[in-house]
Each structure stands twice: as C-alpha cells, then as structure tokens.
C-alpha atoms as a PDB file:
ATOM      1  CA  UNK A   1       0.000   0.000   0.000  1.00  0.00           C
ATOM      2  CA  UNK A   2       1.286   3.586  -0.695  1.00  0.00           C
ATOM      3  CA  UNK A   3      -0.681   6.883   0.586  1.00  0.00           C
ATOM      4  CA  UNK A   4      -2.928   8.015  -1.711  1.00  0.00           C
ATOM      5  CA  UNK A   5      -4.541   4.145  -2.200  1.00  0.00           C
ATOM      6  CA  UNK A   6      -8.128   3.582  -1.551  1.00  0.00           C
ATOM      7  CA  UNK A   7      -9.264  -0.333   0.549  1.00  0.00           C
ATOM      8  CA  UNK A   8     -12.217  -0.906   1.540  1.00  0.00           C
ATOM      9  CA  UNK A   9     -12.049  -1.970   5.482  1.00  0.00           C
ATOM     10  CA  UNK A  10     -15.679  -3.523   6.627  1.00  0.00           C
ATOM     11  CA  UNK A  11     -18.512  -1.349   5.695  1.00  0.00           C
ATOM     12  CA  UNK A  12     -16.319   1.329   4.080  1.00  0.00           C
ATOM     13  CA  UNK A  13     -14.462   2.820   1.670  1.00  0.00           C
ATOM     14  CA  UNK A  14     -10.660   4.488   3.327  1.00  0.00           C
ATOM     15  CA  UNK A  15      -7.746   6.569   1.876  1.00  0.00           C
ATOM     16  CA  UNK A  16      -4.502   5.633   3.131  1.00  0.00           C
ATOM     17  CA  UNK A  17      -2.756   8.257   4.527  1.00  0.00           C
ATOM     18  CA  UNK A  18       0.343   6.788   5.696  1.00  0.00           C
ATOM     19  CA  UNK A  19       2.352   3.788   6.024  1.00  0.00           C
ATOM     20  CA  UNK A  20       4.312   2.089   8.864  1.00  0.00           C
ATOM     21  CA  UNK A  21       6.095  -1.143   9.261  1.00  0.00           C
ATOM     22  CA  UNK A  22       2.882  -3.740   9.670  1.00  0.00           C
ATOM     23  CA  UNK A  23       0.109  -0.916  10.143  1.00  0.00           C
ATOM     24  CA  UNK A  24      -1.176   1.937   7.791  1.00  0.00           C
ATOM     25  CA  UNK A  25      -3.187   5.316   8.892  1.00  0.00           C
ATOM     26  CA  UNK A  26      -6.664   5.231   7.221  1.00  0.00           C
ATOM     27  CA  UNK A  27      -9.668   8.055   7.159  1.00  0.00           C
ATOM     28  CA  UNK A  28     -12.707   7.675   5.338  1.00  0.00           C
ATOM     29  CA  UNK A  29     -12.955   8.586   1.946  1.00  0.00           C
ATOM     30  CA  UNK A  30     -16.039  10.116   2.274  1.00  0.00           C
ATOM     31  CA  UNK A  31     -17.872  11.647   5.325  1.00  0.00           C
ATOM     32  CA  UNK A  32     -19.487   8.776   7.390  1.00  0.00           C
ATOM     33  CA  UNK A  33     -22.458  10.926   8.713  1.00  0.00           C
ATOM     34  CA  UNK A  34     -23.230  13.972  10.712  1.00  0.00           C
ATOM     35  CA  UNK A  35     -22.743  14.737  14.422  1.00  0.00           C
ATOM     36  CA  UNK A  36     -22.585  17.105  16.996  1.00  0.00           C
ATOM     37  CA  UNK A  37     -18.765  17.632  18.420  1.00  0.00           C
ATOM     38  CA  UNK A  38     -21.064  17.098  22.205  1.00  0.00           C
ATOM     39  CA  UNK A  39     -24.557  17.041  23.152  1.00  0.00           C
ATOM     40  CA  UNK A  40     -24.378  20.382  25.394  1.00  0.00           C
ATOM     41  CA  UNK A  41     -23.059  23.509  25.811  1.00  0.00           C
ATOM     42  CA  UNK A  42     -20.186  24.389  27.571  1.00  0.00           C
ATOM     43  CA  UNK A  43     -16.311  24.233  27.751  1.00  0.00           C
ATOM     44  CA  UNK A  44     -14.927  20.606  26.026  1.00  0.00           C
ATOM     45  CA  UNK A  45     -12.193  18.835  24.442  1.00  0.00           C
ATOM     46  CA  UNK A  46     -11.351  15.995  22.636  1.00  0.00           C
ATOM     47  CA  UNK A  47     -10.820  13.546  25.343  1.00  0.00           C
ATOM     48  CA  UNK A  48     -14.582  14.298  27.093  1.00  0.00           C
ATOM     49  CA  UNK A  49     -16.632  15.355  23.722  1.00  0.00           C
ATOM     50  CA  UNK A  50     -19.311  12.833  23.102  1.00  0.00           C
ATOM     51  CA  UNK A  51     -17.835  12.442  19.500  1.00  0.00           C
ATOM     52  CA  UNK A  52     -15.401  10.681  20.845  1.00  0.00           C
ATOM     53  CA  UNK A  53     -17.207   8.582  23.212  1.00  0.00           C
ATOM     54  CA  UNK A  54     -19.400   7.506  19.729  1.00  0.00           C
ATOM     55  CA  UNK A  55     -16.333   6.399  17.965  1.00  0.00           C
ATOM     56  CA  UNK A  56     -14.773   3.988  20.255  1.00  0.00           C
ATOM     57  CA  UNK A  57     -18.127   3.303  21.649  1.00  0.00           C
ATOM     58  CA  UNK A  58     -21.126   2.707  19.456  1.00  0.00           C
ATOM     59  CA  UNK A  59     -19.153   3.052  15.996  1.00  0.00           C
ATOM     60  CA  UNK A  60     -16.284   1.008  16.696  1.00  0.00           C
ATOM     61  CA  UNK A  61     -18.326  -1.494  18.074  1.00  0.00           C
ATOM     62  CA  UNK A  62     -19.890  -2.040  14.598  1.00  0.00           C
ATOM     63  CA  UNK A  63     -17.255  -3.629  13.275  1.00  0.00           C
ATOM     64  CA  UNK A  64     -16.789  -7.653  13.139  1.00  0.00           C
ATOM     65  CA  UNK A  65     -14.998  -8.931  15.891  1.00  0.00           C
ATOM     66  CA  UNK A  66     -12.690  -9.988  13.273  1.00  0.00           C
ATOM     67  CA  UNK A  67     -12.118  -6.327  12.486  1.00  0.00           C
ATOM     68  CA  UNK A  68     -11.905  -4.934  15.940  1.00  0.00           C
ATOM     69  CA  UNK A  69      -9.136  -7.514  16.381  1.00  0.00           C
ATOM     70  CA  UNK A  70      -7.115  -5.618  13.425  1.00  0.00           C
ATOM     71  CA  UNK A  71      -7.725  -1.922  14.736  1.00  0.00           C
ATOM     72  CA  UNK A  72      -4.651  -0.865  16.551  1.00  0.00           C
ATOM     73  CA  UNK A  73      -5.054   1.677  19.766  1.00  0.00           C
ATOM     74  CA  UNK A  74      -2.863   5.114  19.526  1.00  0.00           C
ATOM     75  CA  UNK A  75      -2.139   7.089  22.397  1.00  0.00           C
ATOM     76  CA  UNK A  76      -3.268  10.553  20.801  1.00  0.00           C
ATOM     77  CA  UNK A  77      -1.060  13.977  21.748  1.00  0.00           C
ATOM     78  CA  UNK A  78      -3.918  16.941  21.812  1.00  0.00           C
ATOM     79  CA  UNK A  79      -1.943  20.075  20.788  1.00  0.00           C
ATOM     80  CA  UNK A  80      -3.555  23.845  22.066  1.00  0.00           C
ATOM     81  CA  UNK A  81      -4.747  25.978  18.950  1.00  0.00           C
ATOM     82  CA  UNK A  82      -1.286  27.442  16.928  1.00  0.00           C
ATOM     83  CA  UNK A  83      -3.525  30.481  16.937  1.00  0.00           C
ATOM     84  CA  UNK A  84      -5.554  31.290  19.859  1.00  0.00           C
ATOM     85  CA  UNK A  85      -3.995  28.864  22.523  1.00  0.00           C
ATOM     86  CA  UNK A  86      -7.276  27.329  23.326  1.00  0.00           C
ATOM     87  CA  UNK A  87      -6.519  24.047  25.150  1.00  0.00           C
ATOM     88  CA  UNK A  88      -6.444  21.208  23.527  1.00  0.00           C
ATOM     89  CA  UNK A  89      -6.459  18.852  25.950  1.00  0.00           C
ATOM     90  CA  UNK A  90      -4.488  15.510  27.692  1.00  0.00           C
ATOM     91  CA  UNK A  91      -3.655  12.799  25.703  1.00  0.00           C
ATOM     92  CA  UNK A  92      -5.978  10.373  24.614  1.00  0.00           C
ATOM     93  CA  UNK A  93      -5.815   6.526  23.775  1.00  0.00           C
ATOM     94  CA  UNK A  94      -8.163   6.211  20.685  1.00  0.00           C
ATOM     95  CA  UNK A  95      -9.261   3.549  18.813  1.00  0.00           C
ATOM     96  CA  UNK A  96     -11.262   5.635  16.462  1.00  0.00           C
ATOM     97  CA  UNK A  97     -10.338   9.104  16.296  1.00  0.00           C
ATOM     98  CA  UNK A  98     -10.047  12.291  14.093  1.00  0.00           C
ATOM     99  CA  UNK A  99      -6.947  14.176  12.631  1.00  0.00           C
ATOM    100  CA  UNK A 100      -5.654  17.113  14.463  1.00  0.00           C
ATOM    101  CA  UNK A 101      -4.915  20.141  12.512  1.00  0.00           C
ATOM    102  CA  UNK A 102      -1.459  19.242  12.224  1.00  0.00           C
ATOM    103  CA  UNK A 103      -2.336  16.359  10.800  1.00  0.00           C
ATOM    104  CA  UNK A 104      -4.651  17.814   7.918  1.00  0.00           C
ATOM    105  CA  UNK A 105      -2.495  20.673   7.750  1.00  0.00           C
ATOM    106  CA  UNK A 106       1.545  20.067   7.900  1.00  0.00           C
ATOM    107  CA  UNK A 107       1.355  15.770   6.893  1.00  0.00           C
ATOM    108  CA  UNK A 108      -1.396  13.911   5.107  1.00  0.00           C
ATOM    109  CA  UNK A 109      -2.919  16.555   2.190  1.00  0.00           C
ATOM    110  CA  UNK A 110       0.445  18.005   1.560  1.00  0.00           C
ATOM    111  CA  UNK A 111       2.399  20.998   3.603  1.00  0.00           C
ATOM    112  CA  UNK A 112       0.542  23.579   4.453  1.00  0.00           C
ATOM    113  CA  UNK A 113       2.366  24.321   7.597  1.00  0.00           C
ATOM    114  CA  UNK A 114       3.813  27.756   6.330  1.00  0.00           C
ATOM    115  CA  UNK A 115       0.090  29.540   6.115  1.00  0.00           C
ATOM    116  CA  UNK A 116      -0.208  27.749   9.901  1.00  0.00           C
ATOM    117  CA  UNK A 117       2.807  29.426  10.984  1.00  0.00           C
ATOM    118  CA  UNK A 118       2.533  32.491   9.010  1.00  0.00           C
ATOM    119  CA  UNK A 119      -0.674  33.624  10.237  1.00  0.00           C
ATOM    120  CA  UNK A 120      -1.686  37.434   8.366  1.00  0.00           C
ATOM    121  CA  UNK A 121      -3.336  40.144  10.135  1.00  0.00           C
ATOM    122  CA  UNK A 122      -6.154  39.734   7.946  1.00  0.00           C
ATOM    123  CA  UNK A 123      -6.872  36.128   8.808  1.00  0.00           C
ATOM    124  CA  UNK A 124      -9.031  35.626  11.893  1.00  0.00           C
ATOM    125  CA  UNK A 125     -11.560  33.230  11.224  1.00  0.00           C
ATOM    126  CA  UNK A 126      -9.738  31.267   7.749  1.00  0.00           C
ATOM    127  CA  UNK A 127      -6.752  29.417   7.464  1.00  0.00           C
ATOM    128  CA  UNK A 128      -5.769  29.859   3.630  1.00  0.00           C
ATOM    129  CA  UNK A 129      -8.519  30.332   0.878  1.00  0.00           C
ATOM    130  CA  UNK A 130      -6.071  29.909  -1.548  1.00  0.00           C
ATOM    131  CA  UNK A 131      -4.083  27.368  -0.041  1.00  0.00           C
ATOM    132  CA  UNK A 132      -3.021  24.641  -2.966  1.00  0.00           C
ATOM    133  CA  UNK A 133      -4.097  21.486  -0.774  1.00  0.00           C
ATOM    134  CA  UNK A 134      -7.395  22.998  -0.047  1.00  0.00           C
ATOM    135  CA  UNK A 135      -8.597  20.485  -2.696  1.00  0.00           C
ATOM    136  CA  UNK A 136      -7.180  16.992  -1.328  1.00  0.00           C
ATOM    137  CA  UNK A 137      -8.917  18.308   2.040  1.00  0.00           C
ATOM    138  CA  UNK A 138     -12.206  18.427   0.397  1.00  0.00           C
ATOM    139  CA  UNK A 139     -15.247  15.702   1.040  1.00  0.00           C
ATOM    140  CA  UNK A 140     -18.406  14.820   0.280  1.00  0.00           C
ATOM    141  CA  UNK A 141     -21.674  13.005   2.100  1.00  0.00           C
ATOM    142  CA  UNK A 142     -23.924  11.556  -0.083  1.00  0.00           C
ATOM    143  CA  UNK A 143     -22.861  12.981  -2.970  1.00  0.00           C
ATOM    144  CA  UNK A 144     -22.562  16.515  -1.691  1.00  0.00           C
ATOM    145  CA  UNK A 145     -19.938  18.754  -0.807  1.00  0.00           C
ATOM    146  CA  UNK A 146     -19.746  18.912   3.252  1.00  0.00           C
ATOM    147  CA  UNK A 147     -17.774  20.311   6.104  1.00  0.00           C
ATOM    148  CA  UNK A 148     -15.978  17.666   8.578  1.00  0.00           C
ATOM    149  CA  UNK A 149     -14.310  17.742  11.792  1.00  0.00           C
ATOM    150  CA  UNK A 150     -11.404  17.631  13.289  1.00  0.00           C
ATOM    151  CA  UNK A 151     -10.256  17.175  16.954  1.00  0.00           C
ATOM    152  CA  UNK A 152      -8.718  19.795  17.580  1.00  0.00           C
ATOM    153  CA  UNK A 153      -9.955  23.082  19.530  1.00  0.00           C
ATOM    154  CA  UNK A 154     -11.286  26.432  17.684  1.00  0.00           C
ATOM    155  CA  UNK A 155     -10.628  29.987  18.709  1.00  0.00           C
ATOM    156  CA  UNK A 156     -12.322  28.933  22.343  1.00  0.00           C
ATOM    157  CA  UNK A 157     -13.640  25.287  23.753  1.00  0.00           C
ATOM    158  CA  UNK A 158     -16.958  25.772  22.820  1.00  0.00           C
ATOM    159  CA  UNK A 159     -15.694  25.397  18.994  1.00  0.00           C
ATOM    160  CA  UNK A 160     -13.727  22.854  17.629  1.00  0.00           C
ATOM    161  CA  UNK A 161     -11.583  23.192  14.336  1.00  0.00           C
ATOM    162  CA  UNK A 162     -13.358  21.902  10.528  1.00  0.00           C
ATOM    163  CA  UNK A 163     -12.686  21.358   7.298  1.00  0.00           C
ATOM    164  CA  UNK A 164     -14.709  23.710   4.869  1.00  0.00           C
ATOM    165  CA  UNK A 165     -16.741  22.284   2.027  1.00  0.00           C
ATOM    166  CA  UNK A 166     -14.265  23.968  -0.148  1.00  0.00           C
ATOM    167  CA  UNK A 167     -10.861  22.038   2.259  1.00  0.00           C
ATOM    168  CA  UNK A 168     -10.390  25.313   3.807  1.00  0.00           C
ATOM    169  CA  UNK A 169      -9.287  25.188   7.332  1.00  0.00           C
ATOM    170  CA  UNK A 170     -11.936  26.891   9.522  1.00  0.00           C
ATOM    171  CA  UNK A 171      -9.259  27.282  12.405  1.00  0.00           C
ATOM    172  CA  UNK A 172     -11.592  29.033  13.971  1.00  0.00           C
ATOM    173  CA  UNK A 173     -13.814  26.552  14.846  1.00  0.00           C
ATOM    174  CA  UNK A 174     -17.412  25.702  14.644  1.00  0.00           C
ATOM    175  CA  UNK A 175     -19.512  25.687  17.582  1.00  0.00           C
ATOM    176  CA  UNK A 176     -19.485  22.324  19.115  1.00  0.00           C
ATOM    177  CA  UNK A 177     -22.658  22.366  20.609  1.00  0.00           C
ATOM    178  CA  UNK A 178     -26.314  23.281  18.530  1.00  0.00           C
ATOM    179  CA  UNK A 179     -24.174  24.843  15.209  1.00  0.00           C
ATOM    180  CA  UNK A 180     -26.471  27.569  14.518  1.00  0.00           C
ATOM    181  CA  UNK A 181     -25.519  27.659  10.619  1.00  0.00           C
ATOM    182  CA  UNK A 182     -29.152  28.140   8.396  1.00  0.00           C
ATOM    183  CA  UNK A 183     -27.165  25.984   5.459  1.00  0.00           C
ATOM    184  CA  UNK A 184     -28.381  22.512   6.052  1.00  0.00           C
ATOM    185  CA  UNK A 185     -27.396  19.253   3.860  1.00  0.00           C
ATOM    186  CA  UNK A 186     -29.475  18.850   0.712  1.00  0.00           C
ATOM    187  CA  UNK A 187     -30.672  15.182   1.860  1.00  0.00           C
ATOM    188  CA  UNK A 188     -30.823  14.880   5.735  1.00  0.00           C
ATOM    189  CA  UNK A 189     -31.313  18.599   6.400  1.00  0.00           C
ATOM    190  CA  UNK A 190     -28.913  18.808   9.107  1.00  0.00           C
ATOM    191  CA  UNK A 191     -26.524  21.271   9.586  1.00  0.00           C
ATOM    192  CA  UNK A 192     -24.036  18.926  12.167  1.00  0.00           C
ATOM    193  CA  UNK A 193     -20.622  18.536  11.010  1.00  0.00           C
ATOM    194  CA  UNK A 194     -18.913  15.318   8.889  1.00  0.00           C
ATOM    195  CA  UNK A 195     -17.200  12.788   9.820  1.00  0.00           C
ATOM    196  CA  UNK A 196     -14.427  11.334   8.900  1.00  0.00           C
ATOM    197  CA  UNK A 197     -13.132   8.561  11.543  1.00  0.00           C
ATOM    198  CA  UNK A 198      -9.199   7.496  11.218  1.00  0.00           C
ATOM    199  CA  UNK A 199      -7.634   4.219  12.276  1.00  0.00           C
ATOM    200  CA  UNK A 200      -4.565   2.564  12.486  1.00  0.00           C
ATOM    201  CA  UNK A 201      -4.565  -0.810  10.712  1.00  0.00           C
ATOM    202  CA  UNK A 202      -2.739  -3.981  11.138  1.00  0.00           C
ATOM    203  CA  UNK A 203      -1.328  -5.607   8.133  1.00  0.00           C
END
C-alpha cells in the first residue's frame, strides 16, 4: 500500500494516509455521517466530547470482531490551537479518532504548515482560501460537498476546528454544541458537522 490508495475496510471505503512497518493510517474517503462535536453547551475537548465517546463506543463497536481484532489503539497527543492557545487537551488513547490540525495541515494533504505558521493580520476566522491542498482536504456526504471535523480546539472550547466544504481550514472553529448555521445538507437537512473517523490498521 502507498498513501494516496483507496481499501475498503468492513462497511467502508478508506484513503490511506500513511504507512508504517505492519500498520497503515486510514480516514474515510467520504464523510461517514453527521454529528454534533457534544450534546451540550459548555467548555470541552477531545478527550470528554461525546464524538469521541461515539467512535470507540457505538461506531467502533460495529465492526466484526474480526475487524476490531485488526484496529490498533494510539495514544493521541492533543496540541492547544497554533492560533488562539485554546486548550487542547491531555492525551488520549483512541481507537477511532479524528486528525488534528497538524495532521490535515503540515502531513497527510500536503504541507501547508507555512500559512499555519505564518498567520496574516487579515486572517481571523480562515486558514488559507487559496491554499493549494485545499482540494485533497475536500469531502463529500452523499454525494454533496460537506464540512468535517477535526479534533482539535477552535478559537475557544466551545468550537472545535473543521474542514470547509471547499478544504479550507476553519481554524476558527465551529460551535461544538447546537451549530447555529441556516445551510443545512441537501438530503438529511442537518446542519451537524462530517465525519471522517481514522484508524490505524494492522497488516
């Protein structure tokens, strides 16, 4: 396998994103479905949000046992926001988890990590519009352009950070809690955020 290939691993389709001696990094290809970041208001991160709780709960436990068996635990580091030094929490061990923004940023849709470090004094709420790996960041749910998640804290810890429709890097964040955006899917008519789980895989 090389990054960039697409498997299919139990009910879904994956990208590899990178390769390791016996394991490889997958993410879904395409958004799995929309959630909530957390199911109330308030002050959370990535090791409390109930996004995480569904993942290695409910969602993980939908795989075969066979397939659980071949899902490899990661102890997860939780960086602050580059930008507004919002916590990002303690370490996690994840099953089931979703990128950071260094992650989608500086290793697995090309190097972005000058416009992170860079920041302009015009840009407070978008990473890069223009930014060349905007398009490898870019996902769909049922057939239609969506924004997805990531882990990682927004401008406070009532937001967390997303991926635009267009791969733009709201660093900002989205409010984790009842996103009061008016533009809703064309199908479900929710406006909740994508998402994307990631795995390690044994080989």
């Amino acid at each position: 396998m090389q990054p960039g290939d697409k498997i299919v691993f139990d009910k879904y389709d994956w990208r590899v994103l990178a390769v390791q001696r016996g394991k490889v990094l997958i993410l879904c290809d395409h958004i799995a479905g929309q959630r909530p970041y957390h199911n109330r208001s308030g002050d959370v991160t990535w090791a409390g949000c109930d996004l995480r709780a569904y993942l290695n709960g409910p969602f993980f436990d939908a795989f075969s046992a066979s397939n659980r068996s071949k899902i490899i635990p990661v102890l997860n580091k939780n960086p602050d926001n580059p930008w507004y030094r919002s916590k990002g929490g303690v370490d996690t061990q994840d099953n089931i988890f979703l990128l950071s923004i260094k992650e989608a940023v500086c290793q697995y849709f090309g190097d972005s990590s000058g416009n992170l470090v860079n920041r302009s004094a015009k840009q407070r709420y978008w990473f890069q519009k223009k930014d060349e790996n905007n398009g490898r960041r870019q996902s769909t749910y049922d057939g239609y352009g969506w924004w997805w998640w990531l882990r990682s804290p927004g401008r406070d810890n009532r937001r967390a950070v997303y991926i635009h429709g267009d791969g733009n890097i709201g660093i900002q964040g989205n409010g984790t809690f009842r996103y009061s955006s008016k533009t809703r899917h064309p199908t479900t008519g929710d406006n909740s955020g994508g998402v994307r789980p990631a795995l390690w895989l044994s080989l």
